[in-house]
PDB file of N, CA and C in Angstrom:
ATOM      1  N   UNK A   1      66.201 141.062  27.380  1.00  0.00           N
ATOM      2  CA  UNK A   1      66.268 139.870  28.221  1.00  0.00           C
ATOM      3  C   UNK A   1      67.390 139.999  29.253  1.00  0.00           C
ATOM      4  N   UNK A   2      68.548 140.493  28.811  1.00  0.00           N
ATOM      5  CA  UNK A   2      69.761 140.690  29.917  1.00  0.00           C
ATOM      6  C   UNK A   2      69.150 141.407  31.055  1.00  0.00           C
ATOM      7  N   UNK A   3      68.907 143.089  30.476  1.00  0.00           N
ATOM      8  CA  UNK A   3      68.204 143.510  31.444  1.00  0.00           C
ATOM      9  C   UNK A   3      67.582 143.168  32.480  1.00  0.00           C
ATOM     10  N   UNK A   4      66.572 142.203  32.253  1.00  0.00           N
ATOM     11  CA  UNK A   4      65.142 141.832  33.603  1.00  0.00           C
ATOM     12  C   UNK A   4      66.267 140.474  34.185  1.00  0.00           C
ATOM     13  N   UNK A   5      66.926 139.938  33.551  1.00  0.00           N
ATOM     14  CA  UNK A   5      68.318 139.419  34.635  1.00  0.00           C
ATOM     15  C   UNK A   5      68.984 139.894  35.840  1.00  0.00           C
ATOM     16  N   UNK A   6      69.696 141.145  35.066  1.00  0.00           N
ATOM     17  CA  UNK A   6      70.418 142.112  36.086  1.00  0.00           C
ATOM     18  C   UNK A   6      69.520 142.359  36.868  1.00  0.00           C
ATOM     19  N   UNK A   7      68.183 143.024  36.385  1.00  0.00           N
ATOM     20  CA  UNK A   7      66.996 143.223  37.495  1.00  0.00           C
ATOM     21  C   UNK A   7      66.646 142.451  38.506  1.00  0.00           C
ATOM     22  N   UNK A   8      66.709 141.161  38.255  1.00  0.00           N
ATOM     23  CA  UNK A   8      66.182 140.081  39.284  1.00  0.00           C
ATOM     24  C   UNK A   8      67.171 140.042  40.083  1.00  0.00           C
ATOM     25  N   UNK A   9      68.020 139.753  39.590  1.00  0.00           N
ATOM     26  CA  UNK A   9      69.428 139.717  40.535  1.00  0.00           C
ATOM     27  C   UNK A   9      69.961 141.038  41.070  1.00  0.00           C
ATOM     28  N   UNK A  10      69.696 141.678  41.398  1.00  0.00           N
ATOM     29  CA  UNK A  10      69.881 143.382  41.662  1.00  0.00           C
ATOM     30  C   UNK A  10      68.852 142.907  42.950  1.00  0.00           C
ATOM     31  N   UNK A  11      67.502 142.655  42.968  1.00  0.00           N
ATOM     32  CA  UNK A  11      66.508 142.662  43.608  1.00  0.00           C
ATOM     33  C   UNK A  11      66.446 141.345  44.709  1.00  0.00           C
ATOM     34  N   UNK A  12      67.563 140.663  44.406  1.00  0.00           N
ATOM     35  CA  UNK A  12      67.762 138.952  45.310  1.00  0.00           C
ATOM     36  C   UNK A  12      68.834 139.954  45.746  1.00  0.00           C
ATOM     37  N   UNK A  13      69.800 140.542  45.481  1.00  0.00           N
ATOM     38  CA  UNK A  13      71.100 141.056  46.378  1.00  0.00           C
ATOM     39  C   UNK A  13      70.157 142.160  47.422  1.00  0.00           C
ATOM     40  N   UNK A  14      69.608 142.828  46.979  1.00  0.00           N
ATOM     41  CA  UNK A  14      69.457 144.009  47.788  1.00  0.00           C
ATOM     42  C   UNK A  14      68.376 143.394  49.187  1.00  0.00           C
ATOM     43  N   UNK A  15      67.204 142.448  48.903  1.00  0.00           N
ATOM     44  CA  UNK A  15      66.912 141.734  50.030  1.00  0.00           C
ATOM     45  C   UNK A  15      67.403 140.660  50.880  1.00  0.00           C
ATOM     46  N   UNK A  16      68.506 139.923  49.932  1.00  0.00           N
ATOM     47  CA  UNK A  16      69.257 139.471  50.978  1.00  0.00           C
ATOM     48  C   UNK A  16      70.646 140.192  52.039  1.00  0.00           C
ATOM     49  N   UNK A  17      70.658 141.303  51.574  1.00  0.00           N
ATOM     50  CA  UNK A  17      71.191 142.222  51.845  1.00  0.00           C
ATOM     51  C   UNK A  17      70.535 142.707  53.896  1.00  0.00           C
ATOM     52  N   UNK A  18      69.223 142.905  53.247  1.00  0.00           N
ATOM     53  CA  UNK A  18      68.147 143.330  53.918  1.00  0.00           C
ATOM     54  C   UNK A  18      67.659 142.437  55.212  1.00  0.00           C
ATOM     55  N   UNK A  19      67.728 140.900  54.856  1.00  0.00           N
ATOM     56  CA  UNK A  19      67.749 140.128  55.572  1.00  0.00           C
ATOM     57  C   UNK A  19      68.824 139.935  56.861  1.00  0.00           C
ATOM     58  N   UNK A  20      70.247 140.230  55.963  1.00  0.00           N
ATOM     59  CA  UNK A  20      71.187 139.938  57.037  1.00  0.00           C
ATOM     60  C   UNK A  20      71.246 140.810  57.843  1.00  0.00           C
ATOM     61  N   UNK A  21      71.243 142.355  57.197  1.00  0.00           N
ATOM     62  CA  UNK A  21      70.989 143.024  58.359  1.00  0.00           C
ATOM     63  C   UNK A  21      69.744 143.197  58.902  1.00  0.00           C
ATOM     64  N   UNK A  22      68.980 142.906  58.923  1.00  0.00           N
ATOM     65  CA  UNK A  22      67.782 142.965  60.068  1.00  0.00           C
ATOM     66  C   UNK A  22      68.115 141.830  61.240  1.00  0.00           C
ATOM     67  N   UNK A  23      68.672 140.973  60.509  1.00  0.00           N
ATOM     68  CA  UNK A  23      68.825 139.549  61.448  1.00  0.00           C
ATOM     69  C   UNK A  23      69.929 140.297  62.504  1.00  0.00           C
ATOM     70  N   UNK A  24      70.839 141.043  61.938  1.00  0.00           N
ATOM     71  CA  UNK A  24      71.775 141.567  63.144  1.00  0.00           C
ATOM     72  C   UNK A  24      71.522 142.600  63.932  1.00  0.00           C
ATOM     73  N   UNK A  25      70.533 143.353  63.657  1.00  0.00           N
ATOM     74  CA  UNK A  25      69.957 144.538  64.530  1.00  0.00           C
ATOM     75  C   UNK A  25      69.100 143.706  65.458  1.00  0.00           C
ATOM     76  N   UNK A  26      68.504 142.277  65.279  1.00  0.00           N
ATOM     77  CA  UNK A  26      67.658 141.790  66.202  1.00  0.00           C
ATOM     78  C   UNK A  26      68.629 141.055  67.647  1.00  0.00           C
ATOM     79  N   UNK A  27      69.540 141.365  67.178  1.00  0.00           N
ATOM     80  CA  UNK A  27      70.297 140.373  68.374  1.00  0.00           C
ATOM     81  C   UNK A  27      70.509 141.550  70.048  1.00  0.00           C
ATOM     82  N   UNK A  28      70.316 140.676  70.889  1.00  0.00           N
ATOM     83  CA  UNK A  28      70.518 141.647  72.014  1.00  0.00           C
ATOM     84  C   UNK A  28      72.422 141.616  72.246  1.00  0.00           C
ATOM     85  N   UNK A  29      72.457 142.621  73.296  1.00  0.00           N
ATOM     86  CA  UNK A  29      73.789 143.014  73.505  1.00  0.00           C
ATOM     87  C   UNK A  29      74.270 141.567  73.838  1.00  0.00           C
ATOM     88  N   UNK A  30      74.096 140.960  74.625  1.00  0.00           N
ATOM     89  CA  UNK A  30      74.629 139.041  75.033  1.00  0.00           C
ATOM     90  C   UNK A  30      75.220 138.541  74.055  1.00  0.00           C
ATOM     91  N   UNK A  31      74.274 138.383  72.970  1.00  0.00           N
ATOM     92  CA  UNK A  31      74.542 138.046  71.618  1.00  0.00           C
ATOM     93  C   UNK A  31      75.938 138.211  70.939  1.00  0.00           C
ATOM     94  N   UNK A  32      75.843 139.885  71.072  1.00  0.00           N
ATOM     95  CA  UNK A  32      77.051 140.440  69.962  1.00  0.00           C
ATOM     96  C   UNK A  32      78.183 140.689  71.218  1.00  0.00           C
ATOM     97  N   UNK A  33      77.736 140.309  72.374  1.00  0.00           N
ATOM     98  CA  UNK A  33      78.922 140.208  73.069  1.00  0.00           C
ATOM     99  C   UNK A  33      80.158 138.805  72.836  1.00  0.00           C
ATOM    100  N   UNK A  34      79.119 137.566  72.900  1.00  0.00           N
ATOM    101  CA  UNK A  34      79.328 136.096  72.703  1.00  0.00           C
ATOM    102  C   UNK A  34      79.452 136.175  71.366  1.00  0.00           C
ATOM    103  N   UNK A  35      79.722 136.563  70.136  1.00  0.00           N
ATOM    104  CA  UNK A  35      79.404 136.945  68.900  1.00  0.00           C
ATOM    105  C   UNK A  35      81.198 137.738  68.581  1.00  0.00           C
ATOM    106  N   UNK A  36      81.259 138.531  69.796  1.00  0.00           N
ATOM    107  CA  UNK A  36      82.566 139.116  69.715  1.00  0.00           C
ATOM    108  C   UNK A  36      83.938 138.404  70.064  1.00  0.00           C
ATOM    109  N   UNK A  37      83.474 137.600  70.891  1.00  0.00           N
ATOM    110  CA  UNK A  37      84.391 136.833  71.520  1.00  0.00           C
ATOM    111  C   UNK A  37      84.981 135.826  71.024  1.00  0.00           C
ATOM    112  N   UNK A  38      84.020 135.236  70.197  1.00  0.00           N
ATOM    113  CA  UNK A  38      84.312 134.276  69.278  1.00  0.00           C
ATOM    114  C   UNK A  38      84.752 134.401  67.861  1.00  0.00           C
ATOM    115  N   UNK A  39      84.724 135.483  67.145  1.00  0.00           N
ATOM    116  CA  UNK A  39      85.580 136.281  66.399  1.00  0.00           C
ATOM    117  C   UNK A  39      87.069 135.998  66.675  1.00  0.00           C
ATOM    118  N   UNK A  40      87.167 136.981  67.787  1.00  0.00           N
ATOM    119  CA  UNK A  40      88.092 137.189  68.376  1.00  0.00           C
ATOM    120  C   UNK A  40      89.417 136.188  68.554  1.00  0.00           C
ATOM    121  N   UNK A  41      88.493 135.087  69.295  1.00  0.00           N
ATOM    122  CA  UNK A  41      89.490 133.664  69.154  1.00  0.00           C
ATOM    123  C   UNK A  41      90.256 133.092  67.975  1.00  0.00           C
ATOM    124  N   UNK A  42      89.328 133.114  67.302  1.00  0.00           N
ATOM    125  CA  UNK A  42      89.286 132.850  65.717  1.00  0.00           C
ATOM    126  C   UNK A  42      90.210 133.413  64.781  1.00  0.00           C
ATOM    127  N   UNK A  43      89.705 134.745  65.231  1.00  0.00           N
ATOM    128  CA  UNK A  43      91.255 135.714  64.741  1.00  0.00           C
ATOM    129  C   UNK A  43      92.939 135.631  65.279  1.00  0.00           C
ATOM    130  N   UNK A  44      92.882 135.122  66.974  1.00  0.00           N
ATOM    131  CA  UNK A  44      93.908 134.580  67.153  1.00  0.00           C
ATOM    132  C   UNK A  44      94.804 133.551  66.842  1.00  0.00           C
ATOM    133  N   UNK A  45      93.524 132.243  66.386  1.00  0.00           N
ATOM    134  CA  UNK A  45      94.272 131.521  65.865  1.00  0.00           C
ATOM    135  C   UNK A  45      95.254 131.596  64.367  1.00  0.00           C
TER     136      UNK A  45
END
């Protein structure tokens, strides 16, 4: 029973995993430009 636990949850990490990065390869350069900038600020404060 532990097992098919770890399994499920092994299998929710690795596609949400999957999700976030696909979501960030879809962004155009604008994006991760405006994306950078605002980091950036953020980090200054």
């Amino acid at each position: 029973m532990a097992i098919f636990i770890i399994i499920v949850l092994m299998l929710i990490t690795i596609f949400t995993y999957l999700i976030i990065l696909g979501s960030n390869m879809s962004k155009s350069d604008y994006e991760k430009q405006i994306e950078d900038e605002e980091q950036m600020e953020n980090i200054k404060k």
